[in-house]
PDB file of N, CA and C in Angstrom:
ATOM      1  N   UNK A   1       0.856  -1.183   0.000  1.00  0.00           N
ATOM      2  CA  UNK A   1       0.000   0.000   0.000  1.00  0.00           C
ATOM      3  C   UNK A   1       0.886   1.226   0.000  1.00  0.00           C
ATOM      4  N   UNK A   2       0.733   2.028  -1.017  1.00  0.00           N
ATOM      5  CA  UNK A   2       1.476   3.734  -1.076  1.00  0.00           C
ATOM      6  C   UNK A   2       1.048   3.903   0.436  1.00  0.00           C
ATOM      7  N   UNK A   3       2.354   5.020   0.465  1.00  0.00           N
ATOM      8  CA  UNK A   3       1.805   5.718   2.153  1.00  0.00           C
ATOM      9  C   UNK A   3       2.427   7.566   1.320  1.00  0.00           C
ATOM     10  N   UNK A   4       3.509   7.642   1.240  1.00  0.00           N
ATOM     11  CA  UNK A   4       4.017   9.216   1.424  1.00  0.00           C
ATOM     12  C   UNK A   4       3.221  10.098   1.998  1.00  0.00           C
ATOM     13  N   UNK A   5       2.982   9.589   3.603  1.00  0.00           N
ATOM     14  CA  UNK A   5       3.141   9.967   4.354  1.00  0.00           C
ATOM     15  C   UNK A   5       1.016  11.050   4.206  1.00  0.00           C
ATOM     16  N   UNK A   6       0.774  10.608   3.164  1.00  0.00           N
ATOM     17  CA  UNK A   6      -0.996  11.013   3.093  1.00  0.00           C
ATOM     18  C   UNK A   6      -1.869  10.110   3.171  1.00  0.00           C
ATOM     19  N   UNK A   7      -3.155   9.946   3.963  1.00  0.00           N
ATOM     20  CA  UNK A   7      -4.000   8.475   3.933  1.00  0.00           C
ATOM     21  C   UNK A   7      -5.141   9.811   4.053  1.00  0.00           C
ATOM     22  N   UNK A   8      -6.681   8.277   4.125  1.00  0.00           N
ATOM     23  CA  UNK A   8      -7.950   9.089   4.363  1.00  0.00           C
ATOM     24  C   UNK A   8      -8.439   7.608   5.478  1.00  0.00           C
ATOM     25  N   UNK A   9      -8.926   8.372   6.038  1.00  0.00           N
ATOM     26  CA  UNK A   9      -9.645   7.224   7.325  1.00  0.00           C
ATOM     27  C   UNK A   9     -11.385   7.687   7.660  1.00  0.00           C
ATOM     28  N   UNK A  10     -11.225   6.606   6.996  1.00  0.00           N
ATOM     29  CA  UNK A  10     -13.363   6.636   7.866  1.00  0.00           C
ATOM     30  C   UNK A  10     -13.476   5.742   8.744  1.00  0.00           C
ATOM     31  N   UNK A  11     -14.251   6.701   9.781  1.00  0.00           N
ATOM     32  CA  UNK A  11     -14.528   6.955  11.112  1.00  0.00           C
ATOM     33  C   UNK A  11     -15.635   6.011  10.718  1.00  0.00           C
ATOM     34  N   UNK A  12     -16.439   5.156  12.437  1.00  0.00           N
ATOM     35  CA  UNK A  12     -18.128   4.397  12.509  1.00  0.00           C
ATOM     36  C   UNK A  12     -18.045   4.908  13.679  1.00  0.00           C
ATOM     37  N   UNK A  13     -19.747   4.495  13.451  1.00  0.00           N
ATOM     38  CA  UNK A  13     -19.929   4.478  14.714  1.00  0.00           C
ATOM     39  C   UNK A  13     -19.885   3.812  16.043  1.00  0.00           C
ATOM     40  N   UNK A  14     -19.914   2.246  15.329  1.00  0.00           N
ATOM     41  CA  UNK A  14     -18.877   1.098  16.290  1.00  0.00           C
ATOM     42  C   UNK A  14     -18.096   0.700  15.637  1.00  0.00           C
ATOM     43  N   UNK A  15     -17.173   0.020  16.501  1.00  0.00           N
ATOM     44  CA  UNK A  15     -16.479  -0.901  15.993  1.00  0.00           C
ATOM     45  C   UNK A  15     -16.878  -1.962  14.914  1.00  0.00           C
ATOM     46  N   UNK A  16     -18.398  -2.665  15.488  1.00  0.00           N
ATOM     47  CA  UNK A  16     -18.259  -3.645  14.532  1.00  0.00           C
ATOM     48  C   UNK A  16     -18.355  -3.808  13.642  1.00  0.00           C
ATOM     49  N   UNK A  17     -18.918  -2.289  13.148  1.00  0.00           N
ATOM     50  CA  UNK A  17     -19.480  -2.108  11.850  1.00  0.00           C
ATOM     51  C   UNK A  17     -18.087  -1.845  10.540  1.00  0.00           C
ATOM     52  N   UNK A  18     -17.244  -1.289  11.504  1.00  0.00           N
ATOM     53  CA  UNK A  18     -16.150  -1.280  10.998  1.00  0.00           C
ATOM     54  C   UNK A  18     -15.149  -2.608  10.773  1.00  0.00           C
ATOM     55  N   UNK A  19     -15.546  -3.656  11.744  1.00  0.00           N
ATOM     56  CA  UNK A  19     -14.743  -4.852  11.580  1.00  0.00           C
ATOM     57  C   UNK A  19     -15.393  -5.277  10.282  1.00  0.00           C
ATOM     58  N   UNK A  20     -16.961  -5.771  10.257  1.00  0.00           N
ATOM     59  CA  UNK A  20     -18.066  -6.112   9.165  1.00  0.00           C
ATOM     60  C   UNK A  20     -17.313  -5.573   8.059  1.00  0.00           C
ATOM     61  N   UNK A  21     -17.583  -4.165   7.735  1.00  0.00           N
ATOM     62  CA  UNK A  21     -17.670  -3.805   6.130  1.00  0.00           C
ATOM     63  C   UNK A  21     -15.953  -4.547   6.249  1.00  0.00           C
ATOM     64  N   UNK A  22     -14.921  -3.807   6.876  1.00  0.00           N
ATOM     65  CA  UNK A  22     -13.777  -4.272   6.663  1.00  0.00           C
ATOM     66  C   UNK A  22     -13.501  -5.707   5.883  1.00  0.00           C
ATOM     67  N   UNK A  23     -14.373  -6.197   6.339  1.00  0.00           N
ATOM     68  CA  UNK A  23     -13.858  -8.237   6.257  1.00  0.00           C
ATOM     69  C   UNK A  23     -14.777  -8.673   5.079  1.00  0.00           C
ATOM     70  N   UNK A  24     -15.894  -7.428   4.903  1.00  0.00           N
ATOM     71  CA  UNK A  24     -16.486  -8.110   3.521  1.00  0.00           C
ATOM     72  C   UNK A  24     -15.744  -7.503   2.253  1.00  0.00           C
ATOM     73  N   UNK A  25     -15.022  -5.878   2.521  1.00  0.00           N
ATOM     74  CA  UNK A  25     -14.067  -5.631   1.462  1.00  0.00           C
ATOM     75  C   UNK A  25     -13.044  -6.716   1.529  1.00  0.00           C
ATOM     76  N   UNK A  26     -12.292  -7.054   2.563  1.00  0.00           N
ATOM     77  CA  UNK A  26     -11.483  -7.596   2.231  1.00  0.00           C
ATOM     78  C   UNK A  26     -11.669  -9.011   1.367  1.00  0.00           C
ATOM     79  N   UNK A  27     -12.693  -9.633   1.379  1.00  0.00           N
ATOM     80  CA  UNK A  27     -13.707 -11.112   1.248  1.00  0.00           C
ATOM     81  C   UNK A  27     -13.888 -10.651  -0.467  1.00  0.00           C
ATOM     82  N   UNK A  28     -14.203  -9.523  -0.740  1.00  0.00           N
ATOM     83  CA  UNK A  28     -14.013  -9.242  -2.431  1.00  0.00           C
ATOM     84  C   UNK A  28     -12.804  -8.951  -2.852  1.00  0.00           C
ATOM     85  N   UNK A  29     -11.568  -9.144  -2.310  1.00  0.00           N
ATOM     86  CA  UNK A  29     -10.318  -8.745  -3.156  1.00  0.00           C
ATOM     87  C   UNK A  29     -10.032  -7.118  -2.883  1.00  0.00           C
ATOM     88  N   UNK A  30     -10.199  -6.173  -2.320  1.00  0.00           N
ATOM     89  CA  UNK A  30     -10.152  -5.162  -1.820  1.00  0.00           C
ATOM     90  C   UNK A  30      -8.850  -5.080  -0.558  1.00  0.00           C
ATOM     91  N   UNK A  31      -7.588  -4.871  -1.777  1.00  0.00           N
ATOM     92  CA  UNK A  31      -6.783  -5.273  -0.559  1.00  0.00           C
ATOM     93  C   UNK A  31      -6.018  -3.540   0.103  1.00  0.00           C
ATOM     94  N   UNK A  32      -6.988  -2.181  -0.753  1.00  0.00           N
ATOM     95  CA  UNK A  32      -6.054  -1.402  -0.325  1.00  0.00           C
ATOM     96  C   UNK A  32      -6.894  -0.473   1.109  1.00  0.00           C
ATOM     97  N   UNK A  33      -7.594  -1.732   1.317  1.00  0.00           N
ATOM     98  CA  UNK A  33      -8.118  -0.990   3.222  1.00  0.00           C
ATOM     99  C   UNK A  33      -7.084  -1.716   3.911  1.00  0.00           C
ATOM    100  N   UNK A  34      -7.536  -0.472   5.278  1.00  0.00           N
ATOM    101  CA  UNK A  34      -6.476  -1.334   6.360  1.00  0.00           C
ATOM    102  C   UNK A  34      -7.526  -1.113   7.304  1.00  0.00           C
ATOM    103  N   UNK A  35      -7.384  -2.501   8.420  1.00  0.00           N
ATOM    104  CA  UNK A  35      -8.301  -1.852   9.531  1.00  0.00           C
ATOM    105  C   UNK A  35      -7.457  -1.191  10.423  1.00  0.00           C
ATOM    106  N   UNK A  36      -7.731  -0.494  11.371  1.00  0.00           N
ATOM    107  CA  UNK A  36      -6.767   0.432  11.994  1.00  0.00           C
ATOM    108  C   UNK A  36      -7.874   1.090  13.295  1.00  0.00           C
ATOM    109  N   UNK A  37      -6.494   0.932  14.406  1.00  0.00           N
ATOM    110  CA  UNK A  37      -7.185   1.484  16.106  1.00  0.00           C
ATOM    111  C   UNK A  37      -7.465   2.991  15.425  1.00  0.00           C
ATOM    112  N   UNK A  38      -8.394   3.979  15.625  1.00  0.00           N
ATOM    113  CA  UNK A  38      -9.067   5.254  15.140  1.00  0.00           C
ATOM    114  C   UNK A  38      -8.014   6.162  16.142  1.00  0.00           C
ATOM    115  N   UNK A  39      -7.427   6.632  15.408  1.00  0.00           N
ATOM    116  CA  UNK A  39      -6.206   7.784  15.933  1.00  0.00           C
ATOM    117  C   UNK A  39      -6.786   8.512  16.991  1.00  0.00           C
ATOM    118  N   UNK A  40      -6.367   8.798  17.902  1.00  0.00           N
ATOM    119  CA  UNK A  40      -7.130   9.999  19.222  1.00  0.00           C
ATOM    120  C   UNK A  40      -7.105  11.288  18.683  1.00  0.00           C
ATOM    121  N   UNK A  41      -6.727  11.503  17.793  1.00  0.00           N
ATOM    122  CA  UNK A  41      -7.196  13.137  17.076  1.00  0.00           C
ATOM    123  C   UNK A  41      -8.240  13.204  17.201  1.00  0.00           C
ATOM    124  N   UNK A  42      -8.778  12.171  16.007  1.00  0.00           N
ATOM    125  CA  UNK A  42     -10.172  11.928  15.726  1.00  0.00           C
ATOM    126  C   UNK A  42     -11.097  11.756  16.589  1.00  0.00           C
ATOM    127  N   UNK A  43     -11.590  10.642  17.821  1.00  0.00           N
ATOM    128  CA  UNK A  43     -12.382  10.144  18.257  1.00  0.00           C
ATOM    129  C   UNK A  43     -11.873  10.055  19.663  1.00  0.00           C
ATOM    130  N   UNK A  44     -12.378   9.788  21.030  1.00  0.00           N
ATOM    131  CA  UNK A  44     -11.943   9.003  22.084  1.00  0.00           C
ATOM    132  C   UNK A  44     -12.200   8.149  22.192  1.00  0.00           C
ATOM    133  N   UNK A  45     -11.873   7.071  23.291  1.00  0.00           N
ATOM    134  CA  UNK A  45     -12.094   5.674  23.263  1.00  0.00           C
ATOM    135  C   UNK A  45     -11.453   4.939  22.395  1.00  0.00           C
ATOM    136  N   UNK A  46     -11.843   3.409  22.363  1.00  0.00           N
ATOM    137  CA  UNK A  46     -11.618   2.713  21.703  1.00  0.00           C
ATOM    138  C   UNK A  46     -12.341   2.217  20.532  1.00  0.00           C
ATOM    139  N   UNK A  47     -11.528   2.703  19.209  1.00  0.00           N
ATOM    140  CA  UNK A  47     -12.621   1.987  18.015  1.00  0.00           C
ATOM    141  C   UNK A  47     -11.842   1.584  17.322  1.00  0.00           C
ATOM    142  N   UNK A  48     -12.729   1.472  16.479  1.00  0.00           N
ATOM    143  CA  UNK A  48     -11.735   0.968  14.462  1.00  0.00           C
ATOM    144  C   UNK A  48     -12.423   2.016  13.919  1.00  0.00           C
ATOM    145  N   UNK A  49     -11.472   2.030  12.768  1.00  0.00           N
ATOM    146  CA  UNK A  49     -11.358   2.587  11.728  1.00  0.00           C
ATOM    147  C   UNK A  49     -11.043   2.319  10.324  1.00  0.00           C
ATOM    148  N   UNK A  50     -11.194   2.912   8.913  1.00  0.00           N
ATOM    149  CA  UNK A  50     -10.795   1.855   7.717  1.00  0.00           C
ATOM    150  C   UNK A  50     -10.016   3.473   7.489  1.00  0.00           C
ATOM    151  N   UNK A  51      -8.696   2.442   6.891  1.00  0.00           N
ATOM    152  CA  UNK A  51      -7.790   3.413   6.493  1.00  0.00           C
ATOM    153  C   UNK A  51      -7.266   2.972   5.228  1.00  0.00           C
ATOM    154  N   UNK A  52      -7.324   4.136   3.876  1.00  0.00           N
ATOM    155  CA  UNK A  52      -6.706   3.880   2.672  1.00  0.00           C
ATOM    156  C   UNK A  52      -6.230   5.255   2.327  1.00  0.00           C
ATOM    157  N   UNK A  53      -5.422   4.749   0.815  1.00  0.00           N
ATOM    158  CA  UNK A  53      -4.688   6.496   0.607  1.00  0.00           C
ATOM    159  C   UNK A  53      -4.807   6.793  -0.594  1.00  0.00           C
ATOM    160  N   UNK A  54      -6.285   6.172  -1.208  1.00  0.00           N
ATOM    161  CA  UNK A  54      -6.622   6.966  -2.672  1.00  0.00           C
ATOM    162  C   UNK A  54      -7.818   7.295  -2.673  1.00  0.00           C
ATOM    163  N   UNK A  55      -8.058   8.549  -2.404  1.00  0.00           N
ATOM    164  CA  UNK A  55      -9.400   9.264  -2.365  1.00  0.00           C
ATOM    165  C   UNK A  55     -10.892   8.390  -3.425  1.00  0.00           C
ATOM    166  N   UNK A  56     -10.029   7.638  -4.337  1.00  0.00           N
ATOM    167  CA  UNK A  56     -10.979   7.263  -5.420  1.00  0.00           C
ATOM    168  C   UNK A  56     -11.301   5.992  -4.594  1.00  0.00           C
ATOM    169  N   UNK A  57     -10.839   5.191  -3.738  1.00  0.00           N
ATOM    170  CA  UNK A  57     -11.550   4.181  -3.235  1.00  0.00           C
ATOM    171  C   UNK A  57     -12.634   4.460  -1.893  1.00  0.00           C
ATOM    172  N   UNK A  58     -12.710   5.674  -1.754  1.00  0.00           N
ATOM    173  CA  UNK A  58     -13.861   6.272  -1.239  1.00  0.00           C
ATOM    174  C   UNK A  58     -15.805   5.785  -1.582  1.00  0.00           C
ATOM    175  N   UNK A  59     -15.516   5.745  -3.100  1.00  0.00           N
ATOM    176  CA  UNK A  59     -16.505   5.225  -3.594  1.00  0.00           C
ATOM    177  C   UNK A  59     -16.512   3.736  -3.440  1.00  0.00           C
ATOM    178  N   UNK A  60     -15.902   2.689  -3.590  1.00  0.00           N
ATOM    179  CA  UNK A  60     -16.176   1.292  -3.591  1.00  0.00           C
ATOM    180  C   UNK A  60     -16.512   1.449  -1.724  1.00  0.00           C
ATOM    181  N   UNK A  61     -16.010   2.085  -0.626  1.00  0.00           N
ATOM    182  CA  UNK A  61     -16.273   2.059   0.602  1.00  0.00           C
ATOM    183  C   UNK A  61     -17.936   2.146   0.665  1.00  0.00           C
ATOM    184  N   UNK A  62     -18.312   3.235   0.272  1.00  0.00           N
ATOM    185  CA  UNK A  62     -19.228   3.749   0.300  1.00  0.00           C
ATOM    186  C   UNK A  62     -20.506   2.874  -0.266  1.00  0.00           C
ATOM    187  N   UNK A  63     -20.006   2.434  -1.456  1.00  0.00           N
ATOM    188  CA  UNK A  63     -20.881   1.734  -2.237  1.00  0.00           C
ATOM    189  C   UNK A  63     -21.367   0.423  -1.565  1.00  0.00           C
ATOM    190  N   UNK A  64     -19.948  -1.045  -0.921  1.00  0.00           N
ATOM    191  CA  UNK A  64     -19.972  -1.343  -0.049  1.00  0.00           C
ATOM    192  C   UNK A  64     -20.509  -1.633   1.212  1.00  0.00           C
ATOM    193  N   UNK A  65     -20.654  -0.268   1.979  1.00  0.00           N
ATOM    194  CA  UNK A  65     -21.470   0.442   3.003  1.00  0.00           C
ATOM    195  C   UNK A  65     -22.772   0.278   2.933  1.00  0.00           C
ATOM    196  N   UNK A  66     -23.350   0.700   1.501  1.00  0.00           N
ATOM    197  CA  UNK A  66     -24.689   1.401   1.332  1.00  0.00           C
ATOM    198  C   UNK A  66     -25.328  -0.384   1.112  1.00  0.00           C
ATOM    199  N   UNK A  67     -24.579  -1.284   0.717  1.00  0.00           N
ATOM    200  CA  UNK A  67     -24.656  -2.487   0.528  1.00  0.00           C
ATOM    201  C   UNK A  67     -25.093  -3.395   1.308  1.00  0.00           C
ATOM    202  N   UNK A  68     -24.869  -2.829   2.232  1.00  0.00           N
ATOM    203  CA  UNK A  68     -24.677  -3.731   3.727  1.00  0.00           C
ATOM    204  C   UNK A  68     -25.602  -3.280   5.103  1.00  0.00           C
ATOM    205  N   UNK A  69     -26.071  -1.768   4.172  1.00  0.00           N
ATOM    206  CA  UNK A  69     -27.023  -1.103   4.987  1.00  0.00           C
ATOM    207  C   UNK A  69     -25.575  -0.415   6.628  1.00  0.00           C
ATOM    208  N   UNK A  70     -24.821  -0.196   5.985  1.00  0.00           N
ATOM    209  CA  UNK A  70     -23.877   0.337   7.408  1.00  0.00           C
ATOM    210  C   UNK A  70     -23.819   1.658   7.433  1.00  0.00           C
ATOM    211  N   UNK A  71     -23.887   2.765   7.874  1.00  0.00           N
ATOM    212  CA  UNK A  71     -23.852   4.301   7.561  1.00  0.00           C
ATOM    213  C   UNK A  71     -22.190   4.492   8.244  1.00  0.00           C
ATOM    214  N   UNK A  72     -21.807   5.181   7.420  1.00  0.00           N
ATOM    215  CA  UNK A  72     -20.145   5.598   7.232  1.00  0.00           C
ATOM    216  C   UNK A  72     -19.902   6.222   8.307  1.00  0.00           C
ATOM    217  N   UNK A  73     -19.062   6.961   9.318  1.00  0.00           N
ATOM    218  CA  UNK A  73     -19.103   8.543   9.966  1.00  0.00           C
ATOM    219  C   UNK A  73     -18.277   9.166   8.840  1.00  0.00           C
ATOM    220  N   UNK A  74     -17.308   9.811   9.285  1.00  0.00           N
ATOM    221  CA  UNK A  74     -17.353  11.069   9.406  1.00  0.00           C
ATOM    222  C   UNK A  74     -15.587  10.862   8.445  1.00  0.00           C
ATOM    223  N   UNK A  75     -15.091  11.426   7.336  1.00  0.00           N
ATOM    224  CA  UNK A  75     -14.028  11.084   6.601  1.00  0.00           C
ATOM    225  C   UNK A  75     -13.273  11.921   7.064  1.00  0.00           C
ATOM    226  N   UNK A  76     -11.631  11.560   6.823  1.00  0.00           N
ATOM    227  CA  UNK A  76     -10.197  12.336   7.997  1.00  0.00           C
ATOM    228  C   UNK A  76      -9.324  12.076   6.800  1.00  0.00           C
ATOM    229  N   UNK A  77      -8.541  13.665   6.333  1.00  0.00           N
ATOM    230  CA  UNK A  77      -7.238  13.396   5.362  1.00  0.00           C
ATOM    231  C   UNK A  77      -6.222  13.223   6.378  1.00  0.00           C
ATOM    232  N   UNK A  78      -5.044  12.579   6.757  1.00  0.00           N
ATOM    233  CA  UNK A  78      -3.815  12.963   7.125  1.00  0.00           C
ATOM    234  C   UNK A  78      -2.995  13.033   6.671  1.00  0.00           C
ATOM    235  N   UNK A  79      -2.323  13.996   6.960  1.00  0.00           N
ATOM    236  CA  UNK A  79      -0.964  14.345   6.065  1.00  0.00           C
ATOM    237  C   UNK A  79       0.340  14.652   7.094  1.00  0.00           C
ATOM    238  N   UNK A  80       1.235  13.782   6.854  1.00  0.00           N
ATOM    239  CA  UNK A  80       2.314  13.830   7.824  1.00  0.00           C
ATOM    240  C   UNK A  80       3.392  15.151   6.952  1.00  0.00           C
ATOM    241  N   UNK A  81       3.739  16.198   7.566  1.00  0.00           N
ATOM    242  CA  UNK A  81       4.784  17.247   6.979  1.00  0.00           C
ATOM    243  C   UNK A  81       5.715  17.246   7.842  1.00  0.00           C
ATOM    244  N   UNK A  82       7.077  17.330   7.831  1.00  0.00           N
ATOM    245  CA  UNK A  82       8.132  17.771   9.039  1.00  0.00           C
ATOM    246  C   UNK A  82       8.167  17.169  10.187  1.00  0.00           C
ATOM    247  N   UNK A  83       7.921  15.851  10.173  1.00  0.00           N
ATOM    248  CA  UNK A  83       7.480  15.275  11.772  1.00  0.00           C
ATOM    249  C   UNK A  83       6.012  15.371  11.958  1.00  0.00           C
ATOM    250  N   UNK A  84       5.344  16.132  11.649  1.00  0.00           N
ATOM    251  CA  UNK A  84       4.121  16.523  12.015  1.00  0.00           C
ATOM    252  C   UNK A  84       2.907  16.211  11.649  1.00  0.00           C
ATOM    253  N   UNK A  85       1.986  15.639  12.254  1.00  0.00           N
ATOM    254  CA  UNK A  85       0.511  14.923  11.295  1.00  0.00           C
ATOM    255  C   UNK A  85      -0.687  15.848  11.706  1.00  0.00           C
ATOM    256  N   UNK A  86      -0.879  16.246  10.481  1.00  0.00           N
ATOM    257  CA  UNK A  86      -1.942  17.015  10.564  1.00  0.00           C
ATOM    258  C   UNK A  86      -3.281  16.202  10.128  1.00  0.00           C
ATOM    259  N   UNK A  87      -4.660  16.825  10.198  1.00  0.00           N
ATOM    260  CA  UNK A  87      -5.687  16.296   9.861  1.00  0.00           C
ATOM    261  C   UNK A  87      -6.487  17.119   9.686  1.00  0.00           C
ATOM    262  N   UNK A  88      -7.499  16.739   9.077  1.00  0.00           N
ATOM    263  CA  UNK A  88      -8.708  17.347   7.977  1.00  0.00           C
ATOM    264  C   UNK A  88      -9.882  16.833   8.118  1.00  0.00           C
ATOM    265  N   UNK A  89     -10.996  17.584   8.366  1.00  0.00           N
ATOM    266  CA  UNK A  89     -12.207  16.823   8.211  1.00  0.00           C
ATOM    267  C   UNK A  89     -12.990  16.845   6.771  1.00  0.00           C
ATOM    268  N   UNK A  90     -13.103  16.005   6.095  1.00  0.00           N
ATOM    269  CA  UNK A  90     -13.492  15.987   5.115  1.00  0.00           C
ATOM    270  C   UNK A  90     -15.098  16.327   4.517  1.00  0.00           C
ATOM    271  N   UNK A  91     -15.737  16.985   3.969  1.00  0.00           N
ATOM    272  CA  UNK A  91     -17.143  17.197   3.923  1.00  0.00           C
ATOM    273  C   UNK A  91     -17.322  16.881   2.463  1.00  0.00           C
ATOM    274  N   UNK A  92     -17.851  15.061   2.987  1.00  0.00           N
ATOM    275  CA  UNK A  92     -18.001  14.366   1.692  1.00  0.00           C
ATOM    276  C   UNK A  92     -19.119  14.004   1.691  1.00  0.00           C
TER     277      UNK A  92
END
């Protein structure tokens, strides 16, 4: 999976929903998600998260999602500069 140091991460609202879609992308050949603990920028507590780094697989997530009847939260750019990780809320 590309990294240079930019990804996009969608946020749920539980976990499991995030384990679910995760394991049915992965179950179609969808190998450029990652599941991933949800960064503390973003959220508190403990969750998951799906993390990839081409804005265009936004749509197969989504599509996916809408598939399965799961509602998405909330989309996060990060971008690591100088040591430093910044983040973005996305209004998609």
């Amino acid at each position: 999976m590309g990294y240079n140091g930019r990804y996009y991460i969608c946020a749920f609202a539980t976990k499991n929903m995030a384990i679910y879609l995760f394991s049915i992308l992965d179950g179609l050949g969808y190998k450029e998600f990652q599941l991933i603990s949800t960064p503390c920028e973003i959220q508190a507590g403990c969750s998951y998260s799906i993390k990839f780094t081409n804005i265009k697989d936004l749509d197969i997530l989504k599509r996916e999602a809408k598939n399965l009847n799961i509602e998405i939260g909330d989309i996060y750019f990060f971008e690591r500069k100088d040591g430093k990780r910044f983040v973005k809320k996305l209004s998609i």
